[in-house]
N, C-alpha and C. Protein backbone atom coordinates (compact mmCIF):
# COMPACT_ATOMS: atom_id res chain seq x y z
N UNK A 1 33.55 -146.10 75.19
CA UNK A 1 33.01 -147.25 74.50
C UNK A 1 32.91 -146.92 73.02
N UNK A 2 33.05 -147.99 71.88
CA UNK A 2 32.95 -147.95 70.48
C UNK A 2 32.25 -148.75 69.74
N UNK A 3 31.38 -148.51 69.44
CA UNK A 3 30.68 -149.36 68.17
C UNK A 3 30.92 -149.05 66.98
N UNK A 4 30.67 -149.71 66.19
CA UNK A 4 30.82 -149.90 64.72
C UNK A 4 30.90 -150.77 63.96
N UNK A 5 30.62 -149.91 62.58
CA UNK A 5 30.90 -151.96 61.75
C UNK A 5 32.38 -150.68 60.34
N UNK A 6 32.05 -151.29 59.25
CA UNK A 6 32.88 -151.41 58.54
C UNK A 6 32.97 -150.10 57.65
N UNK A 7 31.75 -149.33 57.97
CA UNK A 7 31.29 -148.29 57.11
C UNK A 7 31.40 -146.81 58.55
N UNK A 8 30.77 -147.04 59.38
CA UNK A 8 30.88 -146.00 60.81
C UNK A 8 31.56 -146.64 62.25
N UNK A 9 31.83 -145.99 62.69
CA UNK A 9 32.69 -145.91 63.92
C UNK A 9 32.26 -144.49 64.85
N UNK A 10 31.56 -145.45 66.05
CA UNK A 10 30.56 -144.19 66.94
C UNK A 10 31.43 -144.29 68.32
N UNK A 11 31.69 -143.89 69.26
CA UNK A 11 31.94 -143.92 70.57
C UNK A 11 31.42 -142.63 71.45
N UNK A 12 31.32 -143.08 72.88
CA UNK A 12 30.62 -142.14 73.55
C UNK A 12 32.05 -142.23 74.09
N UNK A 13 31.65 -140.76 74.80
CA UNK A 13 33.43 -140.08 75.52
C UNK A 13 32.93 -138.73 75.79
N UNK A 14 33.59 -138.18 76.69
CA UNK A 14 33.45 -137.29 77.04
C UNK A 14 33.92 -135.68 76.12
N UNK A 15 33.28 -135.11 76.23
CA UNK A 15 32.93 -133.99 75.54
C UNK A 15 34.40 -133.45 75.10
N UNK A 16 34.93 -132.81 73.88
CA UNK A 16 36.17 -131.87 74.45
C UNK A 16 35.86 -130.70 74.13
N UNK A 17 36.92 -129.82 74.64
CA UNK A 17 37.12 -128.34 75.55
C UNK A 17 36.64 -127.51 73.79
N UNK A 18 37.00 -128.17 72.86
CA UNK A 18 36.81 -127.16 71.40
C UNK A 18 35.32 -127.48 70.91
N UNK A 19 34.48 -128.38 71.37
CA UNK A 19 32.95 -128.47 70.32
C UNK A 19 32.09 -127.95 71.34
N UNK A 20 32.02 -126.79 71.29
CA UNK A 20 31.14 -125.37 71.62
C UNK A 20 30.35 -125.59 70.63
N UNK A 21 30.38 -125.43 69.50
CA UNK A 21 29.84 -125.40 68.35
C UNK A 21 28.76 -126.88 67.92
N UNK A 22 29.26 -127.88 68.23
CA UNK A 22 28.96 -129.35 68.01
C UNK A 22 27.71 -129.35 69.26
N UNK A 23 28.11 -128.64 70.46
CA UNK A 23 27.41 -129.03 71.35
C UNK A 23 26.21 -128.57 71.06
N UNK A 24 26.52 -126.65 70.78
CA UNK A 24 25.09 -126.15 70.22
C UNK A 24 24.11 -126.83 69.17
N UNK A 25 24.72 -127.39 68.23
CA UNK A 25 24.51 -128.17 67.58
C UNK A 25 23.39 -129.60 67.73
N UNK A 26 23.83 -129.97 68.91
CA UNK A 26 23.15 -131.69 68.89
C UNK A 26 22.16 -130.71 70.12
N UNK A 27 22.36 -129.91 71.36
CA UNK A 27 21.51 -129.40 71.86
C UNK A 27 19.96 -128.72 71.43
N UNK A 28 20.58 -128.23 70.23
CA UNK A 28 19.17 -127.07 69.68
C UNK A 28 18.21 -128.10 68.65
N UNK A 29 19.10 -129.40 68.54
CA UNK A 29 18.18 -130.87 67.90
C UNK A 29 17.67 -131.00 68.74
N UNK A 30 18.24 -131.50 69.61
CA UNK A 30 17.55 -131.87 70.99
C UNK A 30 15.90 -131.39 71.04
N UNK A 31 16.32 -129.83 71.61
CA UNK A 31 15.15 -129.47 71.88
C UNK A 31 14.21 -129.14 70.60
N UNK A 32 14.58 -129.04 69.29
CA UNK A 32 13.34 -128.96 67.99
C UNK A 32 12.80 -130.12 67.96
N UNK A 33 13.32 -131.16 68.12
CA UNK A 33 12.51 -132.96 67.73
C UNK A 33 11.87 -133.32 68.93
N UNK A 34 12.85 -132.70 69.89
CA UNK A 34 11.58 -133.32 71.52
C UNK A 34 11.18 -132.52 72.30
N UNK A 35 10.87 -131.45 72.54
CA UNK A 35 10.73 -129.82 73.33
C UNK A 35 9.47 -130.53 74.48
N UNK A 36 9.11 -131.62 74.83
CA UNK A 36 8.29 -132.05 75.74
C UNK A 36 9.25 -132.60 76.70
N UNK A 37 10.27 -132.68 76.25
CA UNK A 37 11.44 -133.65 76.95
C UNK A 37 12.43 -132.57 77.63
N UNK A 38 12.23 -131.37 77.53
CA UNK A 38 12.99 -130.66 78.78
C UNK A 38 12.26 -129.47 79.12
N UNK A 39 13.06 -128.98 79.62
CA UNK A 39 12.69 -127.91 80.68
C UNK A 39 12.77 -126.78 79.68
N UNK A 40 14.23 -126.59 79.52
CA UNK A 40 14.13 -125.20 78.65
C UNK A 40 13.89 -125.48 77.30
N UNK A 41 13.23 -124.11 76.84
CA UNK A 41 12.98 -124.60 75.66
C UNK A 41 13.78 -123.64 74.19
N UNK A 42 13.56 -124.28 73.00
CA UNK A 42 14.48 -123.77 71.87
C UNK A 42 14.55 -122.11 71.95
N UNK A 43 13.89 -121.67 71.57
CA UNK A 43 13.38 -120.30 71.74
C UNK A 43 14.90 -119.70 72.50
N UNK A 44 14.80 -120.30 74.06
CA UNK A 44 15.42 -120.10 74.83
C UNK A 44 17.03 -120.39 74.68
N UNK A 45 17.51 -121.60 74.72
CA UNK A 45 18.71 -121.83 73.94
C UNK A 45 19.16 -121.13 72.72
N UNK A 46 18.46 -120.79 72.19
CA UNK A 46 19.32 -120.59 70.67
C UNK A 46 19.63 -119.21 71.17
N UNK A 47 19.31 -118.28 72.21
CA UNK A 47 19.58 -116.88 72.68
C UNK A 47 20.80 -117.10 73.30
N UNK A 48 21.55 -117.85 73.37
CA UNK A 48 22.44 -118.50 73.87
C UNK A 48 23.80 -118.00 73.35
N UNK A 49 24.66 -116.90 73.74
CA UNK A 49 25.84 -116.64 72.46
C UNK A 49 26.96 -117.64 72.51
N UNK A 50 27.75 -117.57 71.44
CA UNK A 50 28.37 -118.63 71.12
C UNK A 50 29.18 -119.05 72.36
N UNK A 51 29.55 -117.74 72.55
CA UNK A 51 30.52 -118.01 73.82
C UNK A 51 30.45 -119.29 75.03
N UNK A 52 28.98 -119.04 75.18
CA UNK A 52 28.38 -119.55 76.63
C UNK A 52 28.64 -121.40 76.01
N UNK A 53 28.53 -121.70 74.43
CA UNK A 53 28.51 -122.74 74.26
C UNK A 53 30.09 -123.48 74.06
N UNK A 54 31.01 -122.70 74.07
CA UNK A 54 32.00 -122.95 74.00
C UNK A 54 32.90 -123.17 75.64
N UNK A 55 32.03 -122.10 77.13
CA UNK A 55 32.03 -122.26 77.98
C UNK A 55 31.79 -123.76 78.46
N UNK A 56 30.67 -123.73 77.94
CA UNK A 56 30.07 -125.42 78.57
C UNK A 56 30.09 -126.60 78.26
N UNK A 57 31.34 -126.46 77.08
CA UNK A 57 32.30 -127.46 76.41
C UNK A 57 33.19 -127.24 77.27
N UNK A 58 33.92 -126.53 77.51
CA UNK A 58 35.35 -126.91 77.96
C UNK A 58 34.26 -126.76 79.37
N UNK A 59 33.97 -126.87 80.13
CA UNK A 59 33.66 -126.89 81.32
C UNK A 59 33.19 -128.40 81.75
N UNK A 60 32.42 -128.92 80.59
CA UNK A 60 32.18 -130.68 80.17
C UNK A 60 33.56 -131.55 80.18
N UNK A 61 34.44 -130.65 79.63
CA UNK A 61 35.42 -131.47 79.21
C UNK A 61 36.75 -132.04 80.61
N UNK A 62 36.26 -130.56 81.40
CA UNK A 62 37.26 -131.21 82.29
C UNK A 62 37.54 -130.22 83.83
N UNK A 63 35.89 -129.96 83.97
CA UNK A 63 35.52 -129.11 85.03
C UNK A 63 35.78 -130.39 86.30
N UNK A 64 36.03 -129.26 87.46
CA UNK A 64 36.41 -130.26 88.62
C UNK A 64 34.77 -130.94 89.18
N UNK A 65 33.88 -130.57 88.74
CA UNK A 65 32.80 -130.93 89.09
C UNK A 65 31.37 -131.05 88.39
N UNK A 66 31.92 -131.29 87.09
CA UNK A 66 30.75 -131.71 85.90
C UNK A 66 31.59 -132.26 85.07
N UNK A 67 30.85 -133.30 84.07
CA UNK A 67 30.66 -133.67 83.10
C UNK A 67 30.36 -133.61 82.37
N UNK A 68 30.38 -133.77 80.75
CA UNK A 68 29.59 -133.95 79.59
C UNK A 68 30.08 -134.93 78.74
N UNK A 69 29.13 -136.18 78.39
CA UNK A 69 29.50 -136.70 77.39
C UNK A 69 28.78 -136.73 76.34
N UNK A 70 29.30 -137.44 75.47
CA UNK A 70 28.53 -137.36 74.03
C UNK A 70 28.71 -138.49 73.36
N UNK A 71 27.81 -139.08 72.40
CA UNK A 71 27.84 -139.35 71.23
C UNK A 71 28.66 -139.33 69.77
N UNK A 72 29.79 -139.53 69.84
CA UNK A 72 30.60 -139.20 68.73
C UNK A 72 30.20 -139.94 67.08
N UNK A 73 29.45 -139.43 66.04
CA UNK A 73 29.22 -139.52 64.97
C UNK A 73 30.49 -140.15 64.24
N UNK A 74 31.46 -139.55 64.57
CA UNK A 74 32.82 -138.81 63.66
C UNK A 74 32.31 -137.80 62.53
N UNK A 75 33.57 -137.17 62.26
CA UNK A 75 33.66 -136.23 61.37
C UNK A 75 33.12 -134.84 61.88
N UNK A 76 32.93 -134.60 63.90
CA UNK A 76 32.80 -133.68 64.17
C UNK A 76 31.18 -133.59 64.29
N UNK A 77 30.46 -134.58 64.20
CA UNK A 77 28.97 -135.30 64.92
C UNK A 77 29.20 -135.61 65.69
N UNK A 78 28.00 -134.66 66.51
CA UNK A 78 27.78 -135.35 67.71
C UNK A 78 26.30 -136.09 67.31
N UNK A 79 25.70 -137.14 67.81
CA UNK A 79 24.65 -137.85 68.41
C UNK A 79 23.29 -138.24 69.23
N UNK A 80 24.26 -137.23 70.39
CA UNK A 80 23.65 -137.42 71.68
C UNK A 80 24.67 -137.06 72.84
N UNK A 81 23.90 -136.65 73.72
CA UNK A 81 24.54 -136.45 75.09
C UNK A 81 23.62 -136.60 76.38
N UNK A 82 24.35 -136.34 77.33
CA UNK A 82 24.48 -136.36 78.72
C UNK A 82 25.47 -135.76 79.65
N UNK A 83 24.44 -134.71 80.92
CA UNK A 83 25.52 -133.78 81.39
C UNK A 83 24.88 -134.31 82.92
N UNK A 84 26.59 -134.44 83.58
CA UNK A 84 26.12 -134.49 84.98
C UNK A 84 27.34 -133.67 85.67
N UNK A 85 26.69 -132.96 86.48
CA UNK A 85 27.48 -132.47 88.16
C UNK A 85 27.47 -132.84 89.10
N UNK A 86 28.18 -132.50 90.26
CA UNK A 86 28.24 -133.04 91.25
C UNK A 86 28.37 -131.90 92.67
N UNK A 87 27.85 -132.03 93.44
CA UNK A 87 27.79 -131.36 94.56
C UNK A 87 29.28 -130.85 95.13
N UNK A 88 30.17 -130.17 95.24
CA UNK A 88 31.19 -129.48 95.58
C UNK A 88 31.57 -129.95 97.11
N UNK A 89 30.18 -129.21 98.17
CA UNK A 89 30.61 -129.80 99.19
C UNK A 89 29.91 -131.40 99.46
N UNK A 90 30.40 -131.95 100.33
CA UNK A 90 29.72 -133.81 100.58
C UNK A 90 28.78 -133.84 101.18
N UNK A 91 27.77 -134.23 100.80
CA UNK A 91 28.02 -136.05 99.70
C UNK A 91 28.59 -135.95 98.48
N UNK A 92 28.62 -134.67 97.94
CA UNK A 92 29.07 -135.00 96.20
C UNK A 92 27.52 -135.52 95.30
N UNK A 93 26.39 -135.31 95.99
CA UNK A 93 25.34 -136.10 95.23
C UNK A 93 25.54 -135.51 93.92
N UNK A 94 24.97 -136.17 92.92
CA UNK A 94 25.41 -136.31 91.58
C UNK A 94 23.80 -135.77 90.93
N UNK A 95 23.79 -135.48 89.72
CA UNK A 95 22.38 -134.62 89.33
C UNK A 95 23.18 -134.91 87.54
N UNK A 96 21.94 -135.77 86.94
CA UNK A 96 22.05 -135.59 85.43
C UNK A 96 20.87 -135.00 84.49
N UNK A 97 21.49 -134.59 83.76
CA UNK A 97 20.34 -133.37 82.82
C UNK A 97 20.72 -133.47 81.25
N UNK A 98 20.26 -133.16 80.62
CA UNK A 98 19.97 -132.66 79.25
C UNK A 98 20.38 -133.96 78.29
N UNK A 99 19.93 -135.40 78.77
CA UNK A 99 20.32 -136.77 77.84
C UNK A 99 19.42 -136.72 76.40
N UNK A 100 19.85 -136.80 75.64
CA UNK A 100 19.47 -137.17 74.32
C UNK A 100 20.37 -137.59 73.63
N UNK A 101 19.61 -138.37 72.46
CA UNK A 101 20.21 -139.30 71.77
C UNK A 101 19.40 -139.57 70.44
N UNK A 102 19.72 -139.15 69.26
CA UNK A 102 19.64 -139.17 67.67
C UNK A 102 18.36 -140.70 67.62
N UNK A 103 17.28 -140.17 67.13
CA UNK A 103 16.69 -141.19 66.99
C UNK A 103 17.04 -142.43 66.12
N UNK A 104 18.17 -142.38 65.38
CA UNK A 104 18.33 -143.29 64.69
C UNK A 104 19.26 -143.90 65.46
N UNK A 105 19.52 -143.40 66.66
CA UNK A 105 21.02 -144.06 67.34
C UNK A 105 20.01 -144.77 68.61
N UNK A 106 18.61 -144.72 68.99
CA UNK A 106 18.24 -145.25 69.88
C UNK A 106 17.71 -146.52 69.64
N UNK A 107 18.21 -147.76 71.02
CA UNK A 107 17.77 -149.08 70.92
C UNK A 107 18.81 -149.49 70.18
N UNK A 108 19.55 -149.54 70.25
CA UNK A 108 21.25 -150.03 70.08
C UNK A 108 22.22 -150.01 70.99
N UNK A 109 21.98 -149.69 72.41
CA UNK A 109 22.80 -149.55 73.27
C UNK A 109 23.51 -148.24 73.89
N UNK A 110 23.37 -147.36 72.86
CA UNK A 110 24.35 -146.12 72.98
C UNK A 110 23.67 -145.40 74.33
N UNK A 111 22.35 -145.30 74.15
CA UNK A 111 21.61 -144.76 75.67
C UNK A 111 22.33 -145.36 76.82
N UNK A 112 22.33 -146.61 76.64
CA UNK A 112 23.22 -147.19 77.89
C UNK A 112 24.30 -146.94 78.20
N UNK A 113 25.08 -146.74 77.28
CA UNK A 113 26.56 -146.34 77.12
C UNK A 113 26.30 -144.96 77.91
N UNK A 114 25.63 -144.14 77.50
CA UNK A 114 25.58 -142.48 77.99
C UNK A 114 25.48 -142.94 79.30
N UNK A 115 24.56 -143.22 79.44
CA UNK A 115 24.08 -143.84 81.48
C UNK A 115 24.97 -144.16 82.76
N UNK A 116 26.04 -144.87 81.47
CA UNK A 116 27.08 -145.72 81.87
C UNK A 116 28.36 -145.07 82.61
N UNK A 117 28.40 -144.00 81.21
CA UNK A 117 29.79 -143.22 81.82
C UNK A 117 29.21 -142.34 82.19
N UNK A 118 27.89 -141.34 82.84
CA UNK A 118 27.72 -140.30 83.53
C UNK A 118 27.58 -140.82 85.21
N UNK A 119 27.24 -142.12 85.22
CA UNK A 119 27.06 -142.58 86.44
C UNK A 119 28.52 -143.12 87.14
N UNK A 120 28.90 -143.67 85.78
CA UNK A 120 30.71 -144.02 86.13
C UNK A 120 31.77 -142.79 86.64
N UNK A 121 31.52 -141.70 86.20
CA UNK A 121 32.04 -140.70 86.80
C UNK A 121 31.18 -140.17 88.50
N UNK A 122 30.02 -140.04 88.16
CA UNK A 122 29.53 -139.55 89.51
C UNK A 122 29.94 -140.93 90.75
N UNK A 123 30.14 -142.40 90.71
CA UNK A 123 31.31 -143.26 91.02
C UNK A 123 32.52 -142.89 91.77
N UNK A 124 33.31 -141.95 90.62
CA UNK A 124 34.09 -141.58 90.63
C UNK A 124 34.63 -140.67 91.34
N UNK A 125 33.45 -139.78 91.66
CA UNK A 125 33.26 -138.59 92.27
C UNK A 125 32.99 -138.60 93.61
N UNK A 126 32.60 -139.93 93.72
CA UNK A 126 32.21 -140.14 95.64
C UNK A 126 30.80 -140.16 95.54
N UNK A 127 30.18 -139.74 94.65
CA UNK A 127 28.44 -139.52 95.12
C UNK A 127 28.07 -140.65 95.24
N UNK A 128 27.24 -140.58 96.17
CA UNK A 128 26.21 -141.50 97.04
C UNK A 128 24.79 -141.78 96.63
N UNK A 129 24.49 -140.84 95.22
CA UNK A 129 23.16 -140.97 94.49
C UNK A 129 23.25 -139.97 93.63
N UNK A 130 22.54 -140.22 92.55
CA UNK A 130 22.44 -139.68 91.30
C UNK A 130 21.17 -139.26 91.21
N UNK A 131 20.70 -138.10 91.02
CA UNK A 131 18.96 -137.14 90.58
C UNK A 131 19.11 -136.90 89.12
N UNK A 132 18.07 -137.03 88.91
CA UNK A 132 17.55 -136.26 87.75
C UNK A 132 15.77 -136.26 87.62
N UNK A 133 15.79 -135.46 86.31
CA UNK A 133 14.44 -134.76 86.28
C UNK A 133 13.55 -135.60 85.07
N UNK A 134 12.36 -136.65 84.74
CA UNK A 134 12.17 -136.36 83.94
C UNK A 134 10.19 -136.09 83.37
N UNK A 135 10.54 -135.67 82.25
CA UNK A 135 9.23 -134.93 81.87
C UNK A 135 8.08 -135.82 81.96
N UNK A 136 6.49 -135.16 82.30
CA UNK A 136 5.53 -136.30 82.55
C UNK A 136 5.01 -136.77 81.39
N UNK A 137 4.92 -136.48 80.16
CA UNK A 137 5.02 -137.04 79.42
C UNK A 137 5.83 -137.82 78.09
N UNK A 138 7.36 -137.96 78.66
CA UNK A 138 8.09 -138.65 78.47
C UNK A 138 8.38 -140.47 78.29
N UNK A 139 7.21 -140.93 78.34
CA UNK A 139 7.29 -142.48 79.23
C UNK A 139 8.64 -143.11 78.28
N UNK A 140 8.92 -142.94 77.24
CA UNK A 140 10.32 -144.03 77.07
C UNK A 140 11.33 -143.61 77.79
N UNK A 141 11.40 -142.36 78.11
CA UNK A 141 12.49 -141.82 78.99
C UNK A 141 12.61 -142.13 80.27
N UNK A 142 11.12 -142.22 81.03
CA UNK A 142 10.58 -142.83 82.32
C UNK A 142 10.63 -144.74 82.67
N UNK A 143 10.94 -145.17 81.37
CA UNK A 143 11.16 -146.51 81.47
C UNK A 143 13.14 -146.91 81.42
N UNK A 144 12.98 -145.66 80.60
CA UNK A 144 14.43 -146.52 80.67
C UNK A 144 15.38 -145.90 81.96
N UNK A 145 14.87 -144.71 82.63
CA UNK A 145 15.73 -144.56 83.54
C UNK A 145 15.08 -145.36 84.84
N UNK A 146 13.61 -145.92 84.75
CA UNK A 146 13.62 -147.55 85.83
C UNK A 146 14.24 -148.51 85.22
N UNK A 147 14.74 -148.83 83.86
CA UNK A 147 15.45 -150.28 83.88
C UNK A 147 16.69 -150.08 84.64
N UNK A 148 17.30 -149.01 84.52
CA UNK A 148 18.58 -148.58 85.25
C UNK A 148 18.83 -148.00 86.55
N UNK A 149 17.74 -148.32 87.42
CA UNK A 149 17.73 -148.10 88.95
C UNK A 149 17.15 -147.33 89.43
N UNK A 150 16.63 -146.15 88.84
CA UNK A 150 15.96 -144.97 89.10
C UNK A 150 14.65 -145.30 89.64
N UNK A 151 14.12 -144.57 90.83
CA UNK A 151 12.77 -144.81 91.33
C UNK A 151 12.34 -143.19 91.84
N UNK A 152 11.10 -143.07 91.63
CA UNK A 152 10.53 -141.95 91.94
C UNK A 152 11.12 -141.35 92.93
N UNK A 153 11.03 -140.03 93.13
CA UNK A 153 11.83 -139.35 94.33
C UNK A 153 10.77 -138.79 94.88
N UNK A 154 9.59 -138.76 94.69
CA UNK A 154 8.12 -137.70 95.20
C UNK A 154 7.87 -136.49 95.39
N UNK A 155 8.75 -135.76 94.06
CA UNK A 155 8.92 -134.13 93.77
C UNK A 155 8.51 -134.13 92.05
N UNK A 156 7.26 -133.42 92.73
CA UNK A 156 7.07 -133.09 91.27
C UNK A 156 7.14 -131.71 90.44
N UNK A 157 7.77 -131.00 89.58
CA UNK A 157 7.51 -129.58 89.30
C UNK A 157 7.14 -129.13 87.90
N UNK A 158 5.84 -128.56 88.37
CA UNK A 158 4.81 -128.33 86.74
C UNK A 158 5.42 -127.14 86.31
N UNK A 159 5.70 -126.89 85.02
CA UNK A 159 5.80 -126.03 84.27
C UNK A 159 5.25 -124.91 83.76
N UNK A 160 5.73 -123.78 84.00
CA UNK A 160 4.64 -122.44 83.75
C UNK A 160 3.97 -122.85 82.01
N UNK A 161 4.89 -123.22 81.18
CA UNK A 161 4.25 -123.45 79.65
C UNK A 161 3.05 -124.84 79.49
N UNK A 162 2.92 -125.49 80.57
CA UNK A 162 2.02 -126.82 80.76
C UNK A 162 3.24 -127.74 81.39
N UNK A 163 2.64 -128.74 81.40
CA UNK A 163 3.73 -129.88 81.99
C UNK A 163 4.23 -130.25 83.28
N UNK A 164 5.25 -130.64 82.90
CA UNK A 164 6.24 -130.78 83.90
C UNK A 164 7.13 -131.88 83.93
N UNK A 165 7.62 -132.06 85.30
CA UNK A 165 8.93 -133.04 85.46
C UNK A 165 8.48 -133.61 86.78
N UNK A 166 9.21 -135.02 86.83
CA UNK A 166 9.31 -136.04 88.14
C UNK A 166 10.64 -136.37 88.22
N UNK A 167 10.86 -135.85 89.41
CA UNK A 167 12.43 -136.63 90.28
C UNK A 167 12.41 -137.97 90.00
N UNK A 168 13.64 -138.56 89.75
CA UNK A 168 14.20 -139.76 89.34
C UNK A 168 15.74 -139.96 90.51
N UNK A 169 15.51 -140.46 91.48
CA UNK A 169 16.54 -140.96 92.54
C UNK A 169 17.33 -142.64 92.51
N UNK A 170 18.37 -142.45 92.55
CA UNK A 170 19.32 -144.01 91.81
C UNK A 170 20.72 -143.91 93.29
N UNK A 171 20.10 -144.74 94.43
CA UNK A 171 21.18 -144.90 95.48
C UNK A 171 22.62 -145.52 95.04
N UNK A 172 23.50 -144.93 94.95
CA UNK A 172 24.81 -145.73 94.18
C UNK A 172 25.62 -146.23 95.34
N UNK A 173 25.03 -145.69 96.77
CA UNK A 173 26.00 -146.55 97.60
C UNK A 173 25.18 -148.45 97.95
N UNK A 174 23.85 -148.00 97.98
CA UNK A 174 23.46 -149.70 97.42
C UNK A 174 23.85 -150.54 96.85
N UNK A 175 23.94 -149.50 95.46
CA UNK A 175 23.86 -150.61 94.14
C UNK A 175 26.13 -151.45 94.74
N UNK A 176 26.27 -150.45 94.85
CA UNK A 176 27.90 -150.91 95.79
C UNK A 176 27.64 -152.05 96.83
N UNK A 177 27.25 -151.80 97.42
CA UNK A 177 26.51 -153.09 98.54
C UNK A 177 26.28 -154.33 98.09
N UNK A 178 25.43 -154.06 97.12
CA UNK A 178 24.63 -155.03 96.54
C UNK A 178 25.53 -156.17 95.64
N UNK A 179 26.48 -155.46 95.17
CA UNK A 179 27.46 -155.75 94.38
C UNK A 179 28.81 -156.61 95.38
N UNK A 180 29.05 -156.20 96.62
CA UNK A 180 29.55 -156.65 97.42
C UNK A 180 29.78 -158.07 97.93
């Protein structure tokens, strides 16, 4: 997908195999502006050698059983992302993690867009439902993954640093049904 007007040109797409660098990049934002919003924290990532980030680019880009997309800025910005895998053996259930998105890019759609194509691939993939995790004190994050189907899963896991996370469960062979 592409938005833009006359001055920028943004599209979400999937990650490629060379922004190791880009990824570290919009990741280690990630966690300095919102560190309530995941699990691991900066500290932790930035111990991260380059390598591993260049691994999990090309592994985004076109692993037989994950995803990564992103946010494309241009000019080698990234935005925002979203990473999902998928279970190897079947069902294929699908599991998304590490979504963020540039506060100036949120409430314009692009969140949706991310949503869109991580769920469009797990689709793709055969899965039968999509998990993810999110933080308890997160609530815009907790609203917008109920506008988009997600309902409590009744697993909760507190965090040794305070906190924690709530399962977020989204049946995709329903929403197929339903659609039927």
């Amino acid at each position: 997908m592409t938005w833009g007007s006359r001055r920028c040109v943004m599209e979400v797409r999937r990650i490629r195999a060379d922004e190791g660098a880009a990824l570290r990049e919009v990741r280690l934002r990630a966690l300095r502006l919102a560190p309530e919003a995941f699990h691991t924290t900066l500290d932790e990532a930035s111990l991260h050698p380059e390598a591993e980030w260049h691994d999990r680019a090309a592994r985004g880009a076109s692993g037989a059983y994950e995803a990564m997309f992103v946010v494309d800025r241009g000019g080698g910005l990234l935005g925002g992302m979203i990473y999902t895998n998928a279970l190897a053996d079947p069902p294929h259930d699908a599991f998304i993690s590490s979504m963020y998105l540039d506060e100036d890019l949120r409430g314009g759609g692009m969140a949706d867009a991310l949503m869109q194509a991580a769920e469009s691939w797990a689709r793709a993939m055969g899965s039968p439902r999509v998990e993810l995790w999110a933080s308890y004190g997160n609530q815009r994050a907790r609203r917008f993954y109920e506008r988009h189907g997600y309902v409590l899963g009744g697993v909760d896991e507190p965090w040794e640093r305070g906190g924690g996370s709530s399962l977020y469960v989204k049946d995709l062979e329903s929403e197929v049904r339903a659609a039927d």
